[in-house]
Protein backbone atom coordinates (compact mmCIF):
# COMPACT_ATOMS: atom_id res chain seq x y z
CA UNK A 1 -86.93 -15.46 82.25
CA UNK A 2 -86.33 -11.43 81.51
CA UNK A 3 -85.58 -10.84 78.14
CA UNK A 4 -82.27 -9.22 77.99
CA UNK A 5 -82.06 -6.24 75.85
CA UNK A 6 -79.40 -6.00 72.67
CA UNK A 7 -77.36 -2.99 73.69
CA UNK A 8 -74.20 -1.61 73.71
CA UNK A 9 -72.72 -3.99 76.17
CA UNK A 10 -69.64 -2.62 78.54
CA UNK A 11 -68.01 -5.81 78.58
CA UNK A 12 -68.38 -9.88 77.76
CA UNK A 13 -69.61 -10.45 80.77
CA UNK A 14 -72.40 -8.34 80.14
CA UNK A 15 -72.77 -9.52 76.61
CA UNK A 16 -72.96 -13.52 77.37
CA UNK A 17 -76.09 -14.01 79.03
CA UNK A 18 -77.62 -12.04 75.57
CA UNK A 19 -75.55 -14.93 74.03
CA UNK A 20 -77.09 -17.49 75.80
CA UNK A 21 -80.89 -16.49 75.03
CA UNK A 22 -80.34 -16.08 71.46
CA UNK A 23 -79.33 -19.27 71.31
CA UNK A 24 -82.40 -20.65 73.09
CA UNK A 25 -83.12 -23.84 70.56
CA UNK A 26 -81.00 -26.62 71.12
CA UNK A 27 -81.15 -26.92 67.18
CA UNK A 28 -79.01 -24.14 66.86
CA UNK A 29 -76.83 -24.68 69.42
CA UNK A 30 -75.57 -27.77 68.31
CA UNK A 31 -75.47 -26.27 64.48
CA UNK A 32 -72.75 -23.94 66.64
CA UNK A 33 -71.06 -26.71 68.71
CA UNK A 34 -70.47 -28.74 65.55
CA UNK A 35 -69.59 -25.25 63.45
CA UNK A 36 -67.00 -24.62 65.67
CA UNK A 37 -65.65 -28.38 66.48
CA UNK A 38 -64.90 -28.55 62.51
CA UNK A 39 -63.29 -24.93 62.49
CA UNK A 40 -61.03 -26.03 65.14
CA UNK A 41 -60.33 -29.49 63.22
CA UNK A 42 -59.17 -26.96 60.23
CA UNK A 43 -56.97 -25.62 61.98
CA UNK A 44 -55.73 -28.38 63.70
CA UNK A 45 -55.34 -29.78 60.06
CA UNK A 46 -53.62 -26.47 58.76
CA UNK A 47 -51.22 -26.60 61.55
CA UNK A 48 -50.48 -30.53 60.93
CA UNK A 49 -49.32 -29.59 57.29
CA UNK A 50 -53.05 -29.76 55.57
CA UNK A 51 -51.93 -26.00 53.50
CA UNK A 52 -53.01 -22.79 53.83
CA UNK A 53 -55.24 -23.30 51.31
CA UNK A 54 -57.95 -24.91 53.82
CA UNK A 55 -58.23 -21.28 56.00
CA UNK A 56 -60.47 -20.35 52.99
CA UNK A 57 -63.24 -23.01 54.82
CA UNK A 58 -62.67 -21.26 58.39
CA UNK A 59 -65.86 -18.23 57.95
CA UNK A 60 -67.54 -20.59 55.44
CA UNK A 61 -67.99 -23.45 57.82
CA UNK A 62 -68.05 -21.24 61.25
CA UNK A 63 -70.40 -19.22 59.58
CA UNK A 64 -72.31 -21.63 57.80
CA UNK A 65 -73.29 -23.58 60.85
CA UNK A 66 -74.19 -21.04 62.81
CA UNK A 67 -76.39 -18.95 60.04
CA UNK A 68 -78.56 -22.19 59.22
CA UNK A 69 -78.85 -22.33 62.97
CA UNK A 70 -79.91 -18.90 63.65
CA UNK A 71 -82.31 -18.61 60.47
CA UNK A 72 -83.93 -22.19 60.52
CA UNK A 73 -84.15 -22.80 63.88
CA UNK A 74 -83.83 -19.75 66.38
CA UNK A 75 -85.21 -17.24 64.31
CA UNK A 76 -83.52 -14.75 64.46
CA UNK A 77 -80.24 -12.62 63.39
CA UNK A 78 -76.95 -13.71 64.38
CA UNK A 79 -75.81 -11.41 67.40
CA UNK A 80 -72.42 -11.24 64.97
CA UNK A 81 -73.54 -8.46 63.21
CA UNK A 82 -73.82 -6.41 65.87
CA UNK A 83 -71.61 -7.54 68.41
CA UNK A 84 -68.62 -9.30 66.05
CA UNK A 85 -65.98 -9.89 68.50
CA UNK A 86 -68.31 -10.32 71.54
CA UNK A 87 -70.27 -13.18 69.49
CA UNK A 88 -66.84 -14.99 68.59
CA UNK A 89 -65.64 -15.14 72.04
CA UNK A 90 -69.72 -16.28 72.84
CA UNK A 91 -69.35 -19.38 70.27
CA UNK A 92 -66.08 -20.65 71.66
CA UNK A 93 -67.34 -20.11 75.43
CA UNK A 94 -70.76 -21.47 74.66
CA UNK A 95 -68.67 -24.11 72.89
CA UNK A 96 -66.57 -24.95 76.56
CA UNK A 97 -69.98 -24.91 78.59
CA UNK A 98 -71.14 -27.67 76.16
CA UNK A 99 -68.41 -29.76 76.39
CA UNK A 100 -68.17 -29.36 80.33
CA UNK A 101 -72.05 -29.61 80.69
CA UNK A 102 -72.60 -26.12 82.23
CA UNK A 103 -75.42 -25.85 79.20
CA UNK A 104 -77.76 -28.37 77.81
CA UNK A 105 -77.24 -29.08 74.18
């Protein structure tokens, strides 16, 4: 497999194949799966009358998840310095190919 180069990417695309390779370790990967599965409880919680108060946990826990995965396991620095909004839409999409199978986890 080519290594893909971090760059200034024209579009997602473009960007989510990077994604995909930085997230190489299946360690990581499901750090991010779960990351996201209890950010998207939050809010599911917020919305159901949990309080505003819980959006506090939202970067914490996305965040969280992901950064152990990245510095434990992968090695490396979270693409979401670079690339912020890119590497949001990457975690929810990565997210979707988990749950449908498209990736291994």
């Amino acid at each position: 497999m080519s290594t893909i180069k971090q760059s200034d990417f024209q579009s997602f695309a473009e960007f989510y194949p990077y994604y995909l390779q930085e997230h190489g370790n299946p360690t990581c990967r499901r750090l991010h799966f779960f990351g996201t599965l209890a950010v998207l409880a939050i809010i599911a919680a917020v919305i159901a009358g949990a309080g505003l108060v819980w959006l506090w946990a939202l970067p914490v826990v996305g965040y969280g998840f992901a950064w152990v995965g990245h510095y434990v396991f992968e090695k490396n620095r979270p693409a979401t310095f670079k690339h912020p909004f890119y590497s949001l839409a990457g975690d929810f999409v990565m997210f979707k190919d988990i749950l449908t199978r498209r990736i291994d986890w």
